[in-house]
Structures are given as C-alpha cells and as structure tokens.
C-alpha atoms as a PDB file:
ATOM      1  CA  UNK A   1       3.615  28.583 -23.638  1.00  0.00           C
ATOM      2  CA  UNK A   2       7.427  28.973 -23.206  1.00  0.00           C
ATOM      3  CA  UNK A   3       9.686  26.844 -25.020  1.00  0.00           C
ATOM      4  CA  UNK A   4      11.306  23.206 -23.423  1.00  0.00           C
ATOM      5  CA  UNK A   5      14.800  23.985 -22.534  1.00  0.00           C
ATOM      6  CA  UNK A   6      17.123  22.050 -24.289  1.00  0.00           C
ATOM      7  CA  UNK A   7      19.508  19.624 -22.803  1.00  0.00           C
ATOM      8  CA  UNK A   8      22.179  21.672 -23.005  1.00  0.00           C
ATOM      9  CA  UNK A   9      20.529  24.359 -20.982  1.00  0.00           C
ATOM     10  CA  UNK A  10      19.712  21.418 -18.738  1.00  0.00           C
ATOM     11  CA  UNK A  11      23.194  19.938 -18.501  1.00  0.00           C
ATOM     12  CA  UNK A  12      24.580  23.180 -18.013  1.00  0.00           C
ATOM     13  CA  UNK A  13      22.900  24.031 -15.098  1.00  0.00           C
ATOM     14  CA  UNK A  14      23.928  20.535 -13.482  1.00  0.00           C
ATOM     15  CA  UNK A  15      27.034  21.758 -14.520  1.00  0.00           C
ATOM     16  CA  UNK A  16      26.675  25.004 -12.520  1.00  0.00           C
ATOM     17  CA  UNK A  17      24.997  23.271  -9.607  1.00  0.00           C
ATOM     18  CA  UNK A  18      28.242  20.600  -9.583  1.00  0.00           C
ATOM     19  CA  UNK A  19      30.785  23.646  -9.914  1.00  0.00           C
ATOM     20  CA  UNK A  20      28.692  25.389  -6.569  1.00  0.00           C
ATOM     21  CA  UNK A  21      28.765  22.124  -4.636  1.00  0.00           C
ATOM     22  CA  UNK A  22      32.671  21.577  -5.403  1.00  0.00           C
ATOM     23  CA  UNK A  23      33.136  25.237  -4.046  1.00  0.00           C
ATOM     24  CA  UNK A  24      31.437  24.402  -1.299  1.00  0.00           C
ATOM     25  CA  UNK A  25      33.073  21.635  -0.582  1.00  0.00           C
ATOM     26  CA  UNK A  26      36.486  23.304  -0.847  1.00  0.00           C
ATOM     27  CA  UNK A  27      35.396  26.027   1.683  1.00  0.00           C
ATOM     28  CA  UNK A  28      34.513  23.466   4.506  1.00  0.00           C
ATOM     29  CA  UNK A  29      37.490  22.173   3.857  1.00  0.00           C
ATOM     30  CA  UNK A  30      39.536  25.002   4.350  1.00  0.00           C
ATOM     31  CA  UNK A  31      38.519  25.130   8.005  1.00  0.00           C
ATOM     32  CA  UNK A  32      38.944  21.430   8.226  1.00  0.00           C
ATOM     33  CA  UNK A  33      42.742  21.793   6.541  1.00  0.00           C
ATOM     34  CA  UNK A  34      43.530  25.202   8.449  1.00  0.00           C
ATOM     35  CA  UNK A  35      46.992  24.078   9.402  1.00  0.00           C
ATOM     36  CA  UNK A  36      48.087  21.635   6.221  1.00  0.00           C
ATOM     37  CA  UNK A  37      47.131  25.138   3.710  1.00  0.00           C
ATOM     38  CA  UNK A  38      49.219  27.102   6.370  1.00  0.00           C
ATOM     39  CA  UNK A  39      51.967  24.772   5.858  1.00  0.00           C
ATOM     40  CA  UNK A  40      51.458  24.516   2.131  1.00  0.00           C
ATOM     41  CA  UNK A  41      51.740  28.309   2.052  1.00  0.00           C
ATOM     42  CA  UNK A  42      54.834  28.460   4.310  1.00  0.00           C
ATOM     43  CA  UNK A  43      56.913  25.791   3.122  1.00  0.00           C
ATOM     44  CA  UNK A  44      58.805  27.795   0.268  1.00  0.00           C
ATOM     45  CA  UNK A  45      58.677  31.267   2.194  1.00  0.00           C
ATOM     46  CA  UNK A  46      61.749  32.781   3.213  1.00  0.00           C
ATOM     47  CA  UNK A  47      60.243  36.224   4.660  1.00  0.00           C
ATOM     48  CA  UNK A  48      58.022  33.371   6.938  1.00  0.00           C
ATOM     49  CA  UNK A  49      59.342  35.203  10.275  1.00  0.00           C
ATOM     50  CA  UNK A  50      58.112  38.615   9.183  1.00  0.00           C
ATOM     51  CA  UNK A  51      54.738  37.532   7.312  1.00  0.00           C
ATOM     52  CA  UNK A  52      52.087  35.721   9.165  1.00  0.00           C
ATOM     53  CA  UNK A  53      49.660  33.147   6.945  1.00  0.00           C
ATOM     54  CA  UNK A  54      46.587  34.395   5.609  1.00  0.00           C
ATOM     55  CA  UNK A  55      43.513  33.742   7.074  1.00  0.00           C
ATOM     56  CA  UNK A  56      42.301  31.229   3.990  1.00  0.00           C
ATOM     57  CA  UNK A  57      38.508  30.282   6.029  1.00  0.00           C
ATOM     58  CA  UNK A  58      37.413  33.348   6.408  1.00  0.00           C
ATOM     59  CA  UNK A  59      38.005  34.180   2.607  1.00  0.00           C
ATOM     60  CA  UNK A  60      36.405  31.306   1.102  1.00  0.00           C
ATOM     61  CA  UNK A  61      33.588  30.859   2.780  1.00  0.00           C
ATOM     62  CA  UNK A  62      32.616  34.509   2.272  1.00  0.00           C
ATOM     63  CA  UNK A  63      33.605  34.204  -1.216  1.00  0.00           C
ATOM     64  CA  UNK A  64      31.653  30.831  -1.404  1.00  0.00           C
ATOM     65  CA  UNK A  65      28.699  32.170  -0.001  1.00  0.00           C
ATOM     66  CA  UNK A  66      28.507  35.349  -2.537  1.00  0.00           C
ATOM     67  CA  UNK A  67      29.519  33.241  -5.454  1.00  0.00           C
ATOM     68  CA  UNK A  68      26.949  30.479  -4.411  1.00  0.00           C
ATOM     69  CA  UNK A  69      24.202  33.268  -4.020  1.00  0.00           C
ATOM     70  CA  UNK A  70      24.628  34.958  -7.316  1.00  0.00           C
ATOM     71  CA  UNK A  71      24.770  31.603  -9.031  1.00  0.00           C
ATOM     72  CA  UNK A  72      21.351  30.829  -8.096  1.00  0.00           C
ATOM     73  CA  UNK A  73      20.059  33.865  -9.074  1.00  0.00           C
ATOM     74  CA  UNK A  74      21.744  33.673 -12.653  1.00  0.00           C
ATOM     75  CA  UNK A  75      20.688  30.125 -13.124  1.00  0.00           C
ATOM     76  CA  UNK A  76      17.435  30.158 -12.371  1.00  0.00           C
ATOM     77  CA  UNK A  77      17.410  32.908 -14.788  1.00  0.00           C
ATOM     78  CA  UNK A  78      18.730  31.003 -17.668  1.00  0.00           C
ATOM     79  CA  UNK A  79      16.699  28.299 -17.153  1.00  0.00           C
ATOM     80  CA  UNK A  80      13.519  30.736 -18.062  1.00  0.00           C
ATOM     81  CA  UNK A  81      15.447  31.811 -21.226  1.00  0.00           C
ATOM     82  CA  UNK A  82      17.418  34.932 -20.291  1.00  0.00           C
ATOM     83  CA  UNK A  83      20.474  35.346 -22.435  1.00  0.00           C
ATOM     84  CA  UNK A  84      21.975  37.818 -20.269  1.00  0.00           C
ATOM     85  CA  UNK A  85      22.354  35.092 -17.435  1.00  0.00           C
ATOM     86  CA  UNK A  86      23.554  32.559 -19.835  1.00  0.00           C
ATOM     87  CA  UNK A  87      26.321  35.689 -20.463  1.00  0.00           C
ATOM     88  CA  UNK A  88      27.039  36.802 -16.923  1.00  0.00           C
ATOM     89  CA  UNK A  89      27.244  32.922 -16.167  1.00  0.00           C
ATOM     90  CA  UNK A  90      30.217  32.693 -18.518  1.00  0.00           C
ATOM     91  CA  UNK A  91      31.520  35.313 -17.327  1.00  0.00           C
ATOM     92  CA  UNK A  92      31.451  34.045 -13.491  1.00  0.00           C
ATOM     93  CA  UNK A  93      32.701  30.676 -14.715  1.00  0.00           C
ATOM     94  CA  UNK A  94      36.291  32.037 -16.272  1.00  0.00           C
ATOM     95  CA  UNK A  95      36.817  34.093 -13.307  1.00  0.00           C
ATOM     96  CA  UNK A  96      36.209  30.842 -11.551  1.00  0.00           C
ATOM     97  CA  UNK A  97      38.556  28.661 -13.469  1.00  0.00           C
ATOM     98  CA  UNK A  98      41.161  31.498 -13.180  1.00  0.00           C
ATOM     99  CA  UNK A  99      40.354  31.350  -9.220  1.00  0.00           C
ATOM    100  CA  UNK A 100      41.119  27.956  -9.321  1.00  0.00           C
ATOM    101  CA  UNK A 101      44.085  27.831 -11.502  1.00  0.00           C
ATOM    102  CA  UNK A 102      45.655  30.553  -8.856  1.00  0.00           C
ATOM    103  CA  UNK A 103      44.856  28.568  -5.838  1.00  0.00           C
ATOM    104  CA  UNK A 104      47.110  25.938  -7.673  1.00  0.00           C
ATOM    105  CA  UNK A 105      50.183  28.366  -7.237  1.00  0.00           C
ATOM    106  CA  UNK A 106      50.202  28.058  -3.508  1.00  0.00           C
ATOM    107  CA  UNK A 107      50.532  24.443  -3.743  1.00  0.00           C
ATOM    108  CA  UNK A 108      47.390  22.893  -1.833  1.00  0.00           C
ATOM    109  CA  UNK A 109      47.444  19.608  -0.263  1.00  0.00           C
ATOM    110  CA  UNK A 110      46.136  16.859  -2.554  1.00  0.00           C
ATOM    111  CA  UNK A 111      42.772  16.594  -1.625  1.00  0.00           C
ATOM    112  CA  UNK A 112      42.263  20.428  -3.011  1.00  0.00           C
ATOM    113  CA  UNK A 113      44.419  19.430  -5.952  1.00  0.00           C
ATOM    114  CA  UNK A 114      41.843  16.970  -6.700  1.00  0.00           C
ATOM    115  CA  UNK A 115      38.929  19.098  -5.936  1.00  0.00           C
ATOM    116  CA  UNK A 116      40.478  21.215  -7.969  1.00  0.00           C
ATOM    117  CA  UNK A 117      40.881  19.763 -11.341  1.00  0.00           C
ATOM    118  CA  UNK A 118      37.061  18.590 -11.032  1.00  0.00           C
ATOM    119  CA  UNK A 119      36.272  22.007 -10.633  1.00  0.00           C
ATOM    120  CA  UNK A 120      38.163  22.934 -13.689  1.00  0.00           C
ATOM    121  CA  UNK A 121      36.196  19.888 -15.729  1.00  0.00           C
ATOM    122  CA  UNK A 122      32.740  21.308 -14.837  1.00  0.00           C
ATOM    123  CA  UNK A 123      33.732  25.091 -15.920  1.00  0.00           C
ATOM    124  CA  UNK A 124      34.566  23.717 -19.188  1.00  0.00           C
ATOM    125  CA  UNK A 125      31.887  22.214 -19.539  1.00  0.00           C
ATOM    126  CA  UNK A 126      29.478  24.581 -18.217  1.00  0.00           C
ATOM    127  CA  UNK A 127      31.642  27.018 -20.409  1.00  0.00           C
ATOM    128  CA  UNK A 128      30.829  24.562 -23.450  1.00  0.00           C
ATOM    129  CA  UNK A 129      27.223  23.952 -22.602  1.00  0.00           C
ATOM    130  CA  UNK A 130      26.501  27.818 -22.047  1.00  0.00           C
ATOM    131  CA  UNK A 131      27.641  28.532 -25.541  1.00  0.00           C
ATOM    132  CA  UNK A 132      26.471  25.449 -27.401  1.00  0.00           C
ATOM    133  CA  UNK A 133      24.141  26.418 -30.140  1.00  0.00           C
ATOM    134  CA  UNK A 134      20.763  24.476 -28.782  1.00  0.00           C
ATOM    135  CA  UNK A 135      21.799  27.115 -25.557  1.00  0.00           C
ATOM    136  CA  UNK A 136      22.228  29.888 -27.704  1.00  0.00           C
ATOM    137  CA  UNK A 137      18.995  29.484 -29.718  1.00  0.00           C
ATOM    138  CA  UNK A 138      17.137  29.176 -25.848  1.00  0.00           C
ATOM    139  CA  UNK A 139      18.366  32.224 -24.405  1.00  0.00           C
ATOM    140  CA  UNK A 140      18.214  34.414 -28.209  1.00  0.00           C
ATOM    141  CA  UNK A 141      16.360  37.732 -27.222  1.00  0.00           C
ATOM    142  CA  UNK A 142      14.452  36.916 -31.393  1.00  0.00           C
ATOM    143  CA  UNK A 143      11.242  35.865 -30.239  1.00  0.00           C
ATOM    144  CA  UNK A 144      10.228  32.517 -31.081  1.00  0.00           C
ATOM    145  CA  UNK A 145       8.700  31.608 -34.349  1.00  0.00           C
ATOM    146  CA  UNK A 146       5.533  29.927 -33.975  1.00  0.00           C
ATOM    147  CA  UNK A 147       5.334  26.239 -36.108  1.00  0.00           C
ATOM    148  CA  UNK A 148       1.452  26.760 -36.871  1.00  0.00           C
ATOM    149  CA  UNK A 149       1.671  29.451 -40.279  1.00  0.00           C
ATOM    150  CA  UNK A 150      -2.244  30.715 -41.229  1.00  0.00           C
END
C-alpha cells in the first residue's frame, strides 16, 4: 500500500492547480485586453512608428496551453510520490515567477497587475510547499520503512 500524501503534497498541488487557473485566466484576457496591452506597450516607445506591437494572444495562449499541459503531467506525478516531478515542478515554478515578474516591465493594465501578484503568492507557496520537509520525505527515492519490525 502506498503511503498518504501529506498535506503539503496536497496543498501544493492546489497550489499548482491555482497558479494554472491564474495563467489561464491571464491568457483569455489577453485577447479580451488586445488593445489596452498594445497601449501599455506603446505608451513609453519612441521608435513606435518603426516597430509594430507584438502579437501578445497568440503567445500566451500557446504558452498557456504547453505550460498547462506539462503541469498536469508533473503533478499528477508528484502526487504518486515521484521526486523528480516535485523537482521539475520547482523548476517550472521559478521560470514562472520570473515570467511574471517580466511581464511587470511592460507595464500591464491593472487587472494583470493584480493577476499578477496572485500569481506570484501561489509560486511561493507552491515553491515552499514543494520543498517542505513532510514533501520531501513523500517524494524521497529511500524506500519506505515499514512500522511492523519481526
């Protein structure tokens, strides 16, 4: 019989599943907000003649979609106990706060700003709750010592 997962394996998956939603959220939202982020983007330019806006949709729904796909794979990995999820996971959620903490350059309208400083709550703490110890002990590849001793 496998182990119980600890809350911390539990609360960091809510975690990941909040952090995916809040993406998701942002990347409808993109579409929705096409011409306030090409504003945003434009309003300090002074090469705005010769440079046309990106093309913000396309890139984060793409990037939403792959992000959101390899999430669910990962996490349904460390929830059986796989340490190098619970690694790769980390991993995906520092390139995710550094994502986020770029998009912030560009100056967003609010409603991203907000979006984006939950975002930055749940990768901390995912990033806390992937490398809290009950977490750690979950995903160790030491197999698990049995409490009945002959």
């Amino acid at each position: 019989m496998a182990p119980q997962r600890p809350v911390s394996v539990i609360a960091a998956i809510w975690a990941l599943v909040g952090l995916i939603v809040t993406s998701g959220v942002t990347a409808v939202l993109t579409l929705v907000f096409t011409d306030d982020l090409d504003a945003s983007w434009a309003a300090d330019r002074t090469d705005l003649g010769s440079v046309d806006p990106p093309a913000f949709a396309p890139v984060a729904i793409t990037m939403f979609v792959v992000v959101a796909m390899l999430a669910a794979v990962l996490i349904m990995f460390l929830g059986q106990g796989h340490n190098w999820a619970r690694v790769l996971l980390s991993a995906m959620v520092v390139l995710m706060a550094i994502a986020t903490l770029a998009s912030l350059r560009a100056n967003p309208p609010a409603l991203f700003v907000v979006l984006s400083v939950a975002s930055l709550a749940l990768d901390a703490a995912a990033a806390v709750l992937l490398w809290h110890r009950d977490t750690r002990a979950f995903t160790s590849d030491a197999p698990v010592e049995s409490s009945l001793h002959s």
